[in-house]
Protein backbone atom coordinates (compact mmCIF):
# COMPACT_ATOMS: atom_id res chain seq x y z
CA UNK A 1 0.00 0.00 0.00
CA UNK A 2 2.87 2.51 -0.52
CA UNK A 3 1.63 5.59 -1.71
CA UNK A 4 -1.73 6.36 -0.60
CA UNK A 5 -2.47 8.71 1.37
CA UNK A 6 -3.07 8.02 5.26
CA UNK A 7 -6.53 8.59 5.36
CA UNK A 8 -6.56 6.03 2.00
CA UNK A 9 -4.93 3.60 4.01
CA UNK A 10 -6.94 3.64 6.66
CA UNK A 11 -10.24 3.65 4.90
CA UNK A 12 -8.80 0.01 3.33
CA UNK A 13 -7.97 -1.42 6.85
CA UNK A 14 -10.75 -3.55 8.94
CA UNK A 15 -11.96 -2.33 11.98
CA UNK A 16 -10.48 -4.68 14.18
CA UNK A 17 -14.45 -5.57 14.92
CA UNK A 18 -14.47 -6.76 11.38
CA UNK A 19 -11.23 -8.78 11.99
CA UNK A 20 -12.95 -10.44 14.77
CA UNK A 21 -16.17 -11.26 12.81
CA UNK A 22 -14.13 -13.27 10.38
CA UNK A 23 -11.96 -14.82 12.65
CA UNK A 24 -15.51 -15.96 14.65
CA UNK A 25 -16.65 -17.47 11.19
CA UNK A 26 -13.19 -18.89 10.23
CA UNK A 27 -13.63 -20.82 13.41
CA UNK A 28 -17.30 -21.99 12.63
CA UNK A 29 -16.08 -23.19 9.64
CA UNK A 30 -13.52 -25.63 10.80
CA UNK A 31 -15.29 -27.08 13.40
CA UNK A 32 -18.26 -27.54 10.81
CA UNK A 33 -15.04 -29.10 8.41
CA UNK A 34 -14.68 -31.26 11.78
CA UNK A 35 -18.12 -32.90 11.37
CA UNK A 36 -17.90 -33.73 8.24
CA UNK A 37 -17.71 -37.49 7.19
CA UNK A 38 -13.96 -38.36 5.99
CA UNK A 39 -15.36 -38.84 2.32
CA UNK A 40 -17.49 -35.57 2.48
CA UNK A 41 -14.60 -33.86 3.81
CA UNK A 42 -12.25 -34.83 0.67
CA UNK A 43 -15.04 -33.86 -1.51
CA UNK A 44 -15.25 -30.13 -0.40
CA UNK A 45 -11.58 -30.49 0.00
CA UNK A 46 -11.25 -31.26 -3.80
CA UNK A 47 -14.34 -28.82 -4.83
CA UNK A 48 -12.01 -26.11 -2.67
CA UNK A 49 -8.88 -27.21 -4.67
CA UNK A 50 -10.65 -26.96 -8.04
CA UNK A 51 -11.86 -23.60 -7.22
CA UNK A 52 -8.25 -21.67 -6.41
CA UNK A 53 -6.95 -23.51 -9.54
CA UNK A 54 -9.74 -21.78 -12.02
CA UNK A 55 -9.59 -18.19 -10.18
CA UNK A 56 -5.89 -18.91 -10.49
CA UNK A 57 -6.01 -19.08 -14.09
CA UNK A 58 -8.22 -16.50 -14.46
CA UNK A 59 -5.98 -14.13 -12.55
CA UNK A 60 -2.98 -15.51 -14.88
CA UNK A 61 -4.72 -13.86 -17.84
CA UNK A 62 -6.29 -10.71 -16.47
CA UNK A 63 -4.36 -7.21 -17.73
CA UNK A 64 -2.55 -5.72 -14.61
CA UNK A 65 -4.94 -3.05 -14.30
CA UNK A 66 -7.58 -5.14 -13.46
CA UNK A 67 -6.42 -7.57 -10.74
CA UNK A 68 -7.39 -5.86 -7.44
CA UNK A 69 -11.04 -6.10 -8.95
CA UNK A 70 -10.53 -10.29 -8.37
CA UNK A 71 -11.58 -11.73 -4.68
CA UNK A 72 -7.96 -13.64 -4.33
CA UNK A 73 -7.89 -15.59 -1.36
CA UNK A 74 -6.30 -18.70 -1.14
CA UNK A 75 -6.44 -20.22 2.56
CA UNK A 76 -7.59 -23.56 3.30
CA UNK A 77 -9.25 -24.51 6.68
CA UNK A 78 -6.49 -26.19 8.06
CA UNK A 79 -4.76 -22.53 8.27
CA UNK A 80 -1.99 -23.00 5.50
CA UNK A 81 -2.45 -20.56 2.77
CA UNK A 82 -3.15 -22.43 -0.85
């Protein structure tokens, strides 16, 4: 984020009550992975998998100028970026 102004960069920060939110949800959402049946678990795991790989390739081929406009998040549930 070099460059921007401060009040720039501080309008793109979270509150930390938005920070919170997610981490809340990130934490439903493992313990929902938890549940899961071994095989249902290695489904979403390989539905998750499939889904990075096509929004990778999509980002491969966008112009520059577009890329911030692309959701790019790549973590998996078990905490290790993907």
């Amino acid at each position: 984020m070099n460059g921007l102004e401060g009040w720039a960069r501080q309008a793109a920060l979270p509150s930390q009550e938005e920070i919170e939110r997610m981490r809340m949800l990130i934490a439903r959402i493992r313990d929902a992975m938890g549940d899961l049946a071994p095989e249902e678990r290695a489904d979403l795991q390989a539905l998750l998998s499939a889904e990075r790989t096509s929004r990778s390739a999509i980002l491969e081929r966008l112009p520059e100028r577009h890329e911030l406009n692309v959701l790019n998040v790549g973590a998996t549930f078990d905490g290790v970026a993907g």
